[in-house]
N, C-alpha and C. Protein backbone atom coordinates (compact mmCIF):
# COMPACT_ATOMS: atom_id res chain seq x y z
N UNK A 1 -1.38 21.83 9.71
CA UNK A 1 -1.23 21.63 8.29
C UNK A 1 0.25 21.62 7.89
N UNK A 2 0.82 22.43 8.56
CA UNK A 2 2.67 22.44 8.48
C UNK A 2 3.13 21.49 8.79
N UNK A 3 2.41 20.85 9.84
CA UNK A 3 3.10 19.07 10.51
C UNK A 3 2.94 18.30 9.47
N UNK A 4 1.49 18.32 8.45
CA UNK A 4 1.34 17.64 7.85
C UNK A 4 2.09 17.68 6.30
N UNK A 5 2.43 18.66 6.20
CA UNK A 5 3.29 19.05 4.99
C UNK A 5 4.65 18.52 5.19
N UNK A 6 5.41 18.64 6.38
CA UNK A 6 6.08 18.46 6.39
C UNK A 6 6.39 16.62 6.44
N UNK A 7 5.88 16.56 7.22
CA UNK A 7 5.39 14.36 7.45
C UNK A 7 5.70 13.74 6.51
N UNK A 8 4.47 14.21 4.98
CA UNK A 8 4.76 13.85 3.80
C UNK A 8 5.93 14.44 2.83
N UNK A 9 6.62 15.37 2.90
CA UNK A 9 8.05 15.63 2.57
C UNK A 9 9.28 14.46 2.92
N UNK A 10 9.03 14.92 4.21
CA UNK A 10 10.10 13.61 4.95
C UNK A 10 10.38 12.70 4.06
N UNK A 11 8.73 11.99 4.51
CA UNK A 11 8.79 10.59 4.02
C UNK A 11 8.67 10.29 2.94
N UNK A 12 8.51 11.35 1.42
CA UNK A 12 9.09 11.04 0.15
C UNK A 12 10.21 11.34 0.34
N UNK A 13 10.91 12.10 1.06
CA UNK A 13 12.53 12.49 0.96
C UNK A 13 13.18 10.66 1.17
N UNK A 14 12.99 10.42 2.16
CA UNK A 14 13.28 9.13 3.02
C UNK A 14 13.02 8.21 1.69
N UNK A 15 11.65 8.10 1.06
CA UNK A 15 11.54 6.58 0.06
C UNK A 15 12.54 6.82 -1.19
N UNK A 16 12.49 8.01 -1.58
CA UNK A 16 13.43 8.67 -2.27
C UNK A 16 15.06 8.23 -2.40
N UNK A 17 15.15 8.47 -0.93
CA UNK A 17 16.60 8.10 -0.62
C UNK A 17 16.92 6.79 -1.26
N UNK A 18 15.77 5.66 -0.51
CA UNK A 18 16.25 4.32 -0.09
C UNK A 18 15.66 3.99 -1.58
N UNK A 19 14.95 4.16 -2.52
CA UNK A 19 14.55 3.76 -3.93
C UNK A 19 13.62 2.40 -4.01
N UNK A 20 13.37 2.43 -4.56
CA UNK A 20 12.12 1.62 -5.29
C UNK A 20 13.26 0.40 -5.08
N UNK A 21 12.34 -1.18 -4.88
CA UNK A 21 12.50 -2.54 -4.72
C UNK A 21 12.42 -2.43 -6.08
N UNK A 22 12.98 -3.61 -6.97
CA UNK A 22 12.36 -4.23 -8.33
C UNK A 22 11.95 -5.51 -7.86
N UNK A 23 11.38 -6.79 -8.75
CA UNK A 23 10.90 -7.75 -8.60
C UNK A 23 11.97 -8.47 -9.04
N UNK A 24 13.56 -8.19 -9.78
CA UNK A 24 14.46 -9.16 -9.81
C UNK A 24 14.90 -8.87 -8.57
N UNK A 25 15.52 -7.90 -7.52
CA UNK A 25 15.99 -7.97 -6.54
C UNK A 25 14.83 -9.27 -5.39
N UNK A 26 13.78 -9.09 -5.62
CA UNK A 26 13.03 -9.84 -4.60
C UNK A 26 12.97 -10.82 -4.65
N UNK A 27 13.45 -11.87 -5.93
CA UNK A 27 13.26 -12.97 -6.73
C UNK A 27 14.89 -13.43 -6.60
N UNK A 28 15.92 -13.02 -5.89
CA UNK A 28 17.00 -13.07 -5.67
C UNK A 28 17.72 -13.03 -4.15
N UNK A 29 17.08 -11.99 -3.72
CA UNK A 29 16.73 -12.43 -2.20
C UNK A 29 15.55 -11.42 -1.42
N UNK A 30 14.79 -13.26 -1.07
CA UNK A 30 13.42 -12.61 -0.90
C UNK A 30 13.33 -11.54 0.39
N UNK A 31 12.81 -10.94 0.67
CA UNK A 31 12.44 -9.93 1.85
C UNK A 31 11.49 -10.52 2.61
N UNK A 32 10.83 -11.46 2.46
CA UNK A 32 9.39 -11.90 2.65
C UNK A 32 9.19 -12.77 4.22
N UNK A 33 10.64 -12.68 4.50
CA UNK A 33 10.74 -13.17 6.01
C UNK A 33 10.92 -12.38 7.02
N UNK A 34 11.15 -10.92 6.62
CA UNK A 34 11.54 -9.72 7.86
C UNK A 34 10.17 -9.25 8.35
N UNK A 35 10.31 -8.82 9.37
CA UNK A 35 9.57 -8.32 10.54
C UNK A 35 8.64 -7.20 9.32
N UNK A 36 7.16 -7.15 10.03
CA UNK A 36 6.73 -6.18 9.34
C UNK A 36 7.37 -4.58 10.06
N UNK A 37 7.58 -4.35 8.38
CA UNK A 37 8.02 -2.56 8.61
C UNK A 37 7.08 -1.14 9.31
N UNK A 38 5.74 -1.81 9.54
CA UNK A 38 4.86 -1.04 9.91
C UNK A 38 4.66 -1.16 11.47
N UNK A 39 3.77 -0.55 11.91
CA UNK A 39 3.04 -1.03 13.43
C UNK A 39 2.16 -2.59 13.21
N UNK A 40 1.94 -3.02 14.42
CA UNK A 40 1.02 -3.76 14.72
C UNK A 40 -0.17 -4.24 13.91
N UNK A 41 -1.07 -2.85 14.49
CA UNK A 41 -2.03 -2.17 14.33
C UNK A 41 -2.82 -1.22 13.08
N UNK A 42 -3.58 -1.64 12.34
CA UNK A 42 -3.73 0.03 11.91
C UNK A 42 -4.27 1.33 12.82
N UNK A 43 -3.77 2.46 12.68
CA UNK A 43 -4.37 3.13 13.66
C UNK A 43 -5.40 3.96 12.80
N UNK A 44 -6.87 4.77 13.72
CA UNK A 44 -7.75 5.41 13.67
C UNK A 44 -7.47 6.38 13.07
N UNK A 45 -7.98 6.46 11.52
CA UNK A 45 -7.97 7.21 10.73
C UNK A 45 -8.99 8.10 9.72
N UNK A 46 -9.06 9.17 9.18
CA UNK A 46 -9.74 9.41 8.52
C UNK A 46 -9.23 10.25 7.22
N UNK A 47 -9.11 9.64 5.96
CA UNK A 47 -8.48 10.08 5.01
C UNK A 47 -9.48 10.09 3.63
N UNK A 48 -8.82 10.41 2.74
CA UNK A 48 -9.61 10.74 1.56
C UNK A 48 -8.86 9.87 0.77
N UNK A 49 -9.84 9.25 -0.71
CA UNK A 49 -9.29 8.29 -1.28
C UNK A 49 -8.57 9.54 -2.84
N UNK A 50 -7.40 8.60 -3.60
CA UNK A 50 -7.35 9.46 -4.67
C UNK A 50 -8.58 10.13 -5.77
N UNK A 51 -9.94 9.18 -5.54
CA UNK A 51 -11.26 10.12 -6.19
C UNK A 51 -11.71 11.23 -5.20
N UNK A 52 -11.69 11.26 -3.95
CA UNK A 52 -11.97 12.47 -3.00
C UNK A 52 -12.73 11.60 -2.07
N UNK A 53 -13.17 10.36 -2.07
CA UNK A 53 -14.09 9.82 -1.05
C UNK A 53 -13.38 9.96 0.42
N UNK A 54 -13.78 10.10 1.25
CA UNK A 54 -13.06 9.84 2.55
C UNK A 54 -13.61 8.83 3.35
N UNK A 55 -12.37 8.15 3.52
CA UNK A 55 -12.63 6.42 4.50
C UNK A 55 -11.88 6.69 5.48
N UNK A 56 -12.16 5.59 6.82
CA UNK A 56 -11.97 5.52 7.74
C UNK A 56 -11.04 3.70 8.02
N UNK A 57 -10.74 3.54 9.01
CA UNK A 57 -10.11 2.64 9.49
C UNK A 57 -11.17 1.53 9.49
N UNK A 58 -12.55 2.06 9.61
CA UNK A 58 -13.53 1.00 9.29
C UNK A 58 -13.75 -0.13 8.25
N UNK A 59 -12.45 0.60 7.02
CA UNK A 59 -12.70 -0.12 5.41
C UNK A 59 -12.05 -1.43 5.77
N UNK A 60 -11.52 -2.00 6.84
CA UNK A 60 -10.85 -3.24 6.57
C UNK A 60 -11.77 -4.16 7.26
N UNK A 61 -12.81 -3.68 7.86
CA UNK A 61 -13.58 -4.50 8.92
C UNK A 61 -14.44 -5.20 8.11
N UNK A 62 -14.62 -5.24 6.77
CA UNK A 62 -15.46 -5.74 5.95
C UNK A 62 -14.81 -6.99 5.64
N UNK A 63 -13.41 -7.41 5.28
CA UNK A 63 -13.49 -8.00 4.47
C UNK A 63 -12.38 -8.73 5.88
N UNK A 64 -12.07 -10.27 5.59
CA UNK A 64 -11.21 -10.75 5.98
C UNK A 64 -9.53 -10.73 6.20
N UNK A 65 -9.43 -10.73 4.98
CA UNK A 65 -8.05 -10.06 4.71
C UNK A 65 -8.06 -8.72 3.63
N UNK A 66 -7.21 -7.71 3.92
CA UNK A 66 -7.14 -6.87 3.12
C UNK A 66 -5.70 -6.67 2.87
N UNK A 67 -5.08 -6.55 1.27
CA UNK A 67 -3.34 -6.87 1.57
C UNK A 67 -3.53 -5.07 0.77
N UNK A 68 -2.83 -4.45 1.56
CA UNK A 68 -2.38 -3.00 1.49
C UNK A 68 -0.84 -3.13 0.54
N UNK A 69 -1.03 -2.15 -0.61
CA UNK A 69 0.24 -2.38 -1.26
C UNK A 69 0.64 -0.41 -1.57
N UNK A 70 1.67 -0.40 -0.25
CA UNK A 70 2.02 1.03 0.00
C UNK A 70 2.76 1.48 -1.73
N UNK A 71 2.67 2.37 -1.91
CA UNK A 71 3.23 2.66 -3.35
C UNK A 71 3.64 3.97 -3.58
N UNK A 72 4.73 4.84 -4.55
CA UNK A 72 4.94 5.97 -5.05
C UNK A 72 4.58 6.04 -6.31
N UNK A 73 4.15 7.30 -6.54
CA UNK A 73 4.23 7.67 -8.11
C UNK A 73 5.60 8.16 -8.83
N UNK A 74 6.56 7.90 -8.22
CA UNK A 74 7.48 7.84 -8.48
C UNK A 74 8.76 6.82 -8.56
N UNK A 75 7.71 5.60 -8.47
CA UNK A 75 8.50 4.16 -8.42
C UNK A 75 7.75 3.72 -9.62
N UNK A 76 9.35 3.06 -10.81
CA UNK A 76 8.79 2.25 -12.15
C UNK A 76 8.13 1.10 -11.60
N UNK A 77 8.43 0.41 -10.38
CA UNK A 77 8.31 -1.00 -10.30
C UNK A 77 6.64 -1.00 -9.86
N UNK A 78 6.64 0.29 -8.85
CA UNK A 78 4.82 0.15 -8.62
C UNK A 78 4.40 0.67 -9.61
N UNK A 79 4.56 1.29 -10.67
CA UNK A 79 3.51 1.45 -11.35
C UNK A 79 3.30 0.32 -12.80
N UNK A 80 4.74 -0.33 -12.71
CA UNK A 80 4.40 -0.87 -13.44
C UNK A 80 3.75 -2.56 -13.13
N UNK A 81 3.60 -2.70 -11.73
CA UNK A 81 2.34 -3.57 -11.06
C UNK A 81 0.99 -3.51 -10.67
N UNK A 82 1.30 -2.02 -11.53
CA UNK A 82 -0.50 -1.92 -11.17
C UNK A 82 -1.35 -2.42 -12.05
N UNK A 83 -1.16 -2.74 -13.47
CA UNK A 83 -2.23 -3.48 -14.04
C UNK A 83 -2.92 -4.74 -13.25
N UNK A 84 -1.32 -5.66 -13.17
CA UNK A 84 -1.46 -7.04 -12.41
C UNK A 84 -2.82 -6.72 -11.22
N UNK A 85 -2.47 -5.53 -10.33
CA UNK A 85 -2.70 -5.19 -9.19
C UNK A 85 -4.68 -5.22 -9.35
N UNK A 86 -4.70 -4.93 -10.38
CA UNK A 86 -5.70 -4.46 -10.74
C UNK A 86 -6.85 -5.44 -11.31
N UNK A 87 -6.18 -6.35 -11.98
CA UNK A 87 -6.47 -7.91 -12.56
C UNK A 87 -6.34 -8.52 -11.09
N UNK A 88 -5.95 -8.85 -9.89
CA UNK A 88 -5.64 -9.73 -9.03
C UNK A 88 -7.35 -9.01 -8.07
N UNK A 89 -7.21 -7.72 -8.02
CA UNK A 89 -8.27 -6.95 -7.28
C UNK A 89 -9.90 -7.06 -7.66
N UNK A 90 -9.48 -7.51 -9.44
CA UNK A 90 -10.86 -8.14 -9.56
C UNK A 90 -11.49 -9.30 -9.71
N UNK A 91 -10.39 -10.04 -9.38
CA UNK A 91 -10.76 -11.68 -8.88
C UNK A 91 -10.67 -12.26 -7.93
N UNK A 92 -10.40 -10.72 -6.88
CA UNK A 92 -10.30 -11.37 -5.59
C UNK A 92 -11.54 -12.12 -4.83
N UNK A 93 -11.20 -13.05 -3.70
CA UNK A 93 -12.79 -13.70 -3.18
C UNK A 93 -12.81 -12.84 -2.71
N UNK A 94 -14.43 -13.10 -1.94
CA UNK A 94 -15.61 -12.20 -1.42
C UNK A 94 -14.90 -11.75 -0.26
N UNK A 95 -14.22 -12.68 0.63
CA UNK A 95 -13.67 -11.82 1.99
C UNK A 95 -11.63 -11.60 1.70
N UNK A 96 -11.75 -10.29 0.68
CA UNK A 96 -10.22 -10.15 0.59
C UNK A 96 -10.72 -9.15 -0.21
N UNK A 97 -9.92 -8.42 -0.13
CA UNK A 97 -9.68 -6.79 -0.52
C UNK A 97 -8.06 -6.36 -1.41
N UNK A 98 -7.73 -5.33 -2.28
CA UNK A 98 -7.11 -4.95 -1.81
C UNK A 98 -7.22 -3.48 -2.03
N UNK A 99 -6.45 -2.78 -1.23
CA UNK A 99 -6.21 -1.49 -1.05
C UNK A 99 -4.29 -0.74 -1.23
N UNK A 100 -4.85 1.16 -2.01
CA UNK A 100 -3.37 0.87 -2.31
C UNK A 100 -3.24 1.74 -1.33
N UNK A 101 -2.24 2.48 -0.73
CA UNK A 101 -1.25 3.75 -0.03
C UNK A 101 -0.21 4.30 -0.77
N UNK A 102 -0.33 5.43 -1.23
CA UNK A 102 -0.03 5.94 -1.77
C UNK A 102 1.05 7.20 -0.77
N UNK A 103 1.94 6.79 -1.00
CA UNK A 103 2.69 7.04 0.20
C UNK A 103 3.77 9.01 -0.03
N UNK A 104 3.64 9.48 -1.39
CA UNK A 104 3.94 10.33 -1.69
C UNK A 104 3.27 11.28 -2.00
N UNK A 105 1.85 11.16 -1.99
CA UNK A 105 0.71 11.95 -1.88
C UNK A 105 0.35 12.44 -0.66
N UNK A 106 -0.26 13.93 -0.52
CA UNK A 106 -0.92 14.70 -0.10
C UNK A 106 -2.23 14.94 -0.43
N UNK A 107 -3.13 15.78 0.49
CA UNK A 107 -4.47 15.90 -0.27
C UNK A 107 -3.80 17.65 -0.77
N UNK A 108 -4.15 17.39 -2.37
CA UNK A 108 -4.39 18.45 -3.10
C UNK A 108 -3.21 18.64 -3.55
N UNK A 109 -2.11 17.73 -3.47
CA UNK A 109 -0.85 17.84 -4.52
C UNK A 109 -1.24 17.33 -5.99
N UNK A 110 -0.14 17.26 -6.85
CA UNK A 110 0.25 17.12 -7.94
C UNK A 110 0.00 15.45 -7.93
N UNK A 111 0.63 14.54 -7.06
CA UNK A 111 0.67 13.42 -6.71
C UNK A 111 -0.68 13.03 -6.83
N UNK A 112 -1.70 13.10 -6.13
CA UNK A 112 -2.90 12.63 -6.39
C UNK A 112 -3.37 12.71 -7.75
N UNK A 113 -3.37 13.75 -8.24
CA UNK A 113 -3.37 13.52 -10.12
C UNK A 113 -2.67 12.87 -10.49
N UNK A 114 -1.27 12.59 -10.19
CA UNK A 114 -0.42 11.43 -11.02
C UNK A 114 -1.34 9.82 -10.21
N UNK A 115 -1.14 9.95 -8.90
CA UNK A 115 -1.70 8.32 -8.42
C UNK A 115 -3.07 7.90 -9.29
N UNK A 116 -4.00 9.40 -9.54
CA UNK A 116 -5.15 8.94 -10.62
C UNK A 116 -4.97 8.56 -12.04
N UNK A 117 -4.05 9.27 -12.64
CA UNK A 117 -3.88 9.15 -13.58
C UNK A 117 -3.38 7.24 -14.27
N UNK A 118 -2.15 7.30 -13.22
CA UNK A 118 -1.49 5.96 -13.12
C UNK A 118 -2.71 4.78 -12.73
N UNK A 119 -3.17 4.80 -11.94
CA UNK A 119 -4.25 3.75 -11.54
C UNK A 119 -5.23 3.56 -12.88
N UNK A 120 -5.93 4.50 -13.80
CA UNK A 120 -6.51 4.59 -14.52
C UNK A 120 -5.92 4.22 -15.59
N UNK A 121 -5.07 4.05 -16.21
CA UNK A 121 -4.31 3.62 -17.19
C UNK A 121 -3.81 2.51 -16.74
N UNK A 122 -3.70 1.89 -16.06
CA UNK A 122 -3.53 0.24 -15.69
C UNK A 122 -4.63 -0.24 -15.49
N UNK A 123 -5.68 0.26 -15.41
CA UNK A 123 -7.16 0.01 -15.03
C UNK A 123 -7.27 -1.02 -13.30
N UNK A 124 -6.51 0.07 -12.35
CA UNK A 124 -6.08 -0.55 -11.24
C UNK A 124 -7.23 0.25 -10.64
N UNK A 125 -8.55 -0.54 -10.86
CA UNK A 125 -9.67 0.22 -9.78
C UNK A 125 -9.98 0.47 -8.70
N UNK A 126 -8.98 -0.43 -7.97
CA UNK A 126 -9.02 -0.55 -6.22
C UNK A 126 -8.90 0.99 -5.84
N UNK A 127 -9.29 0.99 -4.30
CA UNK A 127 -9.26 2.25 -3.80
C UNK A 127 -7.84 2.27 -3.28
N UNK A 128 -7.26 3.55 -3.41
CA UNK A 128 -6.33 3.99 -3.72
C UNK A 128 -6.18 5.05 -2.24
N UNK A 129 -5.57 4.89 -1.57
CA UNK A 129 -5.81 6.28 0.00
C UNK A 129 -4.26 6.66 0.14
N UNK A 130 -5.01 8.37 -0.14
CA UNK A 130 -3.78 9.56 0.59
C UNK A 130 -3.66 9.39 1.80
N UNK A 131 -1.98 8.58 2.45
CA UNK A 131 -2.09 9.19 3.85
C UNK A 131 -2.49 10.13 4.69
N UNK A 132 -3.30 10.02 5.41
CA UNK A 132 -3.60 11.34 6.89
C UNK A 132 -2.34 11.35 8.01
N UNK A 133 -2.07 11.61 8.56
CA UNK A 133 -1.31 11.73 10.00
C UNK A 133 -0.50 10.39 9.93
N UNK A 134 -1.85 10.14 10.96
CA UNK A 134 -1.84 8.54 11.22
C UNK A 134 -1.51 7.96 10.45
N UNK A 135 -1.99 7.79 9.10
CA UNK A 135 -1.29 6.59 8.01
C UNK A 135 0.34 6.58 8.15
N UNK A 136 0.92 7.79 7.98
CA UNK A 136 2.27 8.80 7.80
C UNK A 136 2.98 7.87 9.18
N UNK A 137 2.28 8.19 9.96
CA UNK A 137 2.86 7.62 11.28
C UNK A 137 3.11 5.80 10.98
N UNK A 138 1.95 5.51 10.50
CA UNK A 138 1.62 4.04 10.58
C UNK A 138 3.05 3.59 9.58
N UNK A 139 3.41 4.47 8.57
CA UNK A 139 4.31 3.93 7.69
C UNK A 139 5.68 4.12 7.83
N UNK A 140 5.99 4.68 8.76
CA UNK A 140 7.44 5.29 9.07
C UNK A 140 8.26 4.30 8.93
N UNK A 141 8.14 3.18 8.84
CA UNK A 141 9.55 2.31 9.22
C UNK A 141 9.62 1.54 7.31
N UNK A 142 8.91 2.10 6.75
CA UNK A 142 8.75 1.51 5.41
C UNK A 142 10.00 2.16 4.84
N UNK A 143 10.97 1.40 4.26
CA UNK A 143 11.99 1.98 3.92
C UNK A 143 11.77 1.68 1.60
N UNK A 144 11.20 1.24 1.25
CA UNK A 144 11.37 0.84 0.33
C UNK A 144 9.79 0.65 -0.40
N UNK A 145 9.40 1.01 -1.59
CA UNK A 145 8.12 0.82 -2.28
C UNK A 145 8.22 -0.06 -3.24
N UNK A 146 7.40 -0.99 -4.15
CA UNK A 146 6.25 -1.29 -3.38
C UNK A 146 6.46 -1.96 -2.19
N UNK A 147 6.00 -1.99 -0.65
CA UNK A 147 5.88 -2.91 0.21
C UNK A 147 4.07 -3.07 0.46
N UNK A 148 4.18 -4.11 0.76
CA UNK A 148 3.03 -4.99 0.52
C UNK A 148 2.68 -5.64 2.13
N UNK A 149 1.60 -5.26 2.80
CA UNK A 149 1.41 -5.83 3.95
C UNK A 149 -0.28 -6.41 4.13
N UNK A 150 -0.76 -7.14 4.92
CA UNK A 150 -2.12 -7.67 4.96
C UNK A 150 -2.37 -7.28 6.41
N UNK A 151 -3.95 -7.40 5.83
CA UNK A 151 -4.16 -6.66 7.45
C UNK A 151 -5.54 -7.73 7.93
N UNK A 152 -5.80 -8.00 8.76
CA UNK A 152 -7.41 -8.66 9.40
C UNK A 152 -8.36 -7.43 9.18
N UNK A 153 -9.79 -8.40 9.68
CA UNK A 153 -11.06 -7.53 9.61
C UNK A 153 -10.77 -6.54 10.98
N UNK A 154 -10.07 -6.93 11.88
CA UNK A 154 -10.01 -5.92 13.42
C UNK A 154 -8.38 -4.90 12.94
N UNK A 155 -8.08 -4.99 11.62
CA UNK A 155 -6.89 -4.24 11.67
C UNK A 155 -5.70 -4.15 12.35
N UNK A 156 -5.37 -5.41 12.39
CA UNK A 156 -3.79 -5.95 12.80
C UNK A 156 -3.19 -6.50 11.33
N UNK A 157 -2.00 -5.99 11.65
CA UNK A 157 -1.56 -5.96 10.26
C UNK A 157 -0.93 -8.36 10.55
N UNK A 158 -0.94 -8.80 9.31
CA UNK A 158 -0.71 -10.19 9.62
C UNK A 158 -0.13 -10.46 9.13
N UNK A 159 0.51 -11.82 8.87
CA UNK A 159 1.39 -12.40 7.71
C UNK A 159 2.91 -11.70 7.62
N UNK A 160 2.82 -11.77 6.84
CA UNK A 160 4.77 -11.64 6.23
C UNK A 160 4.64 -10.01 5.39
N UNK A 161 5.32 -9.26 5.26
CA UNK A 161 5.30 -8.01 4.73
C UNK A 161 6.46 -8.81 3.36
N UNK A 162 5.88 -7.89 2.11
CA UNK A 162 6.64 -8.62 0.85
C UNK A 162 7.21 -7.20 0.41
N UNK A 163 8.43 -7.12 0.15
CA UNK A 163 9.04 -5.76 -0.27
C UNK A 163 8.99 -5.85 -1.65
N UNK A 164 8.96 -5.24 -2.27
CA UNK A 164 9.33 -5.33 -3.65
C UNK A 164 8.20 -5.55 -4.43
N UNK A 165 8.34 -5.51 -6.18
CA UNK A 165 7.32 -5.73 -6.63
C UNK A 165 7.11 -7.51 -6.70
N UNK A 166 6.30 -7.89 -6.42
CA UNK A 166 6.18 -9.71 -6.17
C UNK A 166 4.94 -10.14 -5.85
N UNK A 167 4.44 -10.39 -7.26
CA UNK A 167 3.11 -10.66 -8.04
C UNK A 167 2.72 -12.11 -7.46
N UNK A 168 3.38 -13.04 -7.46
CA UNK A 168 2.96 -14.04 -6.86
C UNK A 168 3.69 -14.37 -5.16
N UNK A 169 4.64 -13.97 -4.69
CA UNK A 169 4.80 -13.40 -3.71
C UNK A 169 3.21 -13.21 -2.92
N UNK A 170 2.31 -12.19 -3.49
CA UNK A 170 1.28 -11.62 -2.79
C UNK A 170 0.13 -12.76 -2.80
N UNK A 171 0.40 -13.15 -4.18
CA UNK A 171 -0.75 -14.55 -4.46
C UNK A 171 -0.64 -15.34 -3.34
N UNK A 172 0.67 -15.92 -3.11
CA UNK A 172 0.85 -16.89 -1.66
C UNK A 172 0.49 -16.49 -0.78
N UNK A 173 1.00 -15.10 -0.62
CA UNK A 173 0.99 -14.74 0.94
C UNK A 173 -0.67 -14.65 1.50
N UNK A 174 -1.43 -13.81 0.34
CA UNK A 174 -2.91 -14.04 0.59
C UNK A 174 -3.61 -15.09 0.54
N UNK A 175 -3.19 -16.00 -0.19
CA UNK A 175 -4.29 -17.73 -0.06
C UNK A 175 -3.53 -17.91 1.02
N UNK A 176 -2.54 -17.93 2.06
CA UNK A 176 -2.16 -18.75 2.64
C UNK A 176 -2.81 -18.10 4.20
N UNK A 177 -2.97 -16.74 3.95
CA UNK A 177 -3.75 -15.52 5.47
C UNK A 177 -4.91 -16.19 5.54
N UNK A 178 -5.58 -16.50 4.07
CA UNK A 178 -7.17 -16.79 3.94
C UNK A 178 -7.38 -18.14 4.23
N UNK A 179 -6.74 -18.87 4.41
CA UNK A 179 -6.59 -20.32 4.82
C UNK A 179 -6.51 -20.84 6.45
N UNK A 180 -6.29 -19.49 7.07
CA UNK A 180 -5.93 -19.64 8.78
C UNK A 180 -7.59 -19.12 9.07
């Protein structure tokens, strides 16, 4: 539990450092061509969502593409994309998802009440997941929030990773995953 306390310290210390993307920086020079910041892979997980549900690595096997949009409650730019986020999540087609990460949350911090709070007031209904371990691990090389990555139904992460907040950015990047 100390590993895990500490994991998620770090790595708000770390997003902290490096600060929130805006959507004029991304719209100026795009990010949308660098290597994804994550692993491969998603790895085998079992976490709890910001309502308390707990999911598994299984949630992406449903849908074709799922575009993961890692986030802080302490970034203006993600929260102030979560309405969009939220409007885009309920018109998504039948095989596309999205899902958020909530990358400064713990289970049973302060953070999970703010990630609820925030999602609910943008009316951003998507499921919303506290890193476990593994997520923590999975995200280490994320230097900057929002980053935005897509993943397949077998959980390889695909496509182009989009830094920043970049509303149509994500529009492309997902019709264009769902098109292969």
């Amino acid at each position: 539990m100390i590993k895990k306390i500490f994991a998620v310290a770090l790595l708000s210390v770390m997003v902290l450092i490096s600060g929130c993307s805006d959507s004029a920086e991304v719209s100026n020079t795009p990010n949308t061509a660098q290597a994804s910041p994550v692993a491969k892979n998603i790895p085998s997980f079992t976490a709890k969502t910001i309502t308390g549900v707990t999911v598994t690595n299984e949630i992406f096997a449903s849908k074709k593409i799922t575009m993961v949009n890692i986030w802080g409650t302490f970034c203006p730019p993600c929260i102030s994309e979560m309405p969009e986020l939220g409007e885009m999540a309920r018109s998504m087609p039948a095989d596309a998802q999205i899902i958020g990460l909530v990358c400064d949350a713990s289970e049973n911090s302060t953070q999970v009440q703010r990630a609820l709070q925030i999602t609910q007031e943008a009316g951003a209904d998507f499921v919303n997941i506290i890193p476990d371990a593994q997520l923590l691990q999975f995200m280490e090389g994320v230097e900057a929030v929002p980053t935005t990555i897509f993943i397949n139904s077998k959980g390889e992460v695909i496509g182009k990773a989009i830094i920043g907040a970049d509303m149509e950015g994500y529009k492309n990047e997902l019709e264009k995953l769902l098109k292969q």
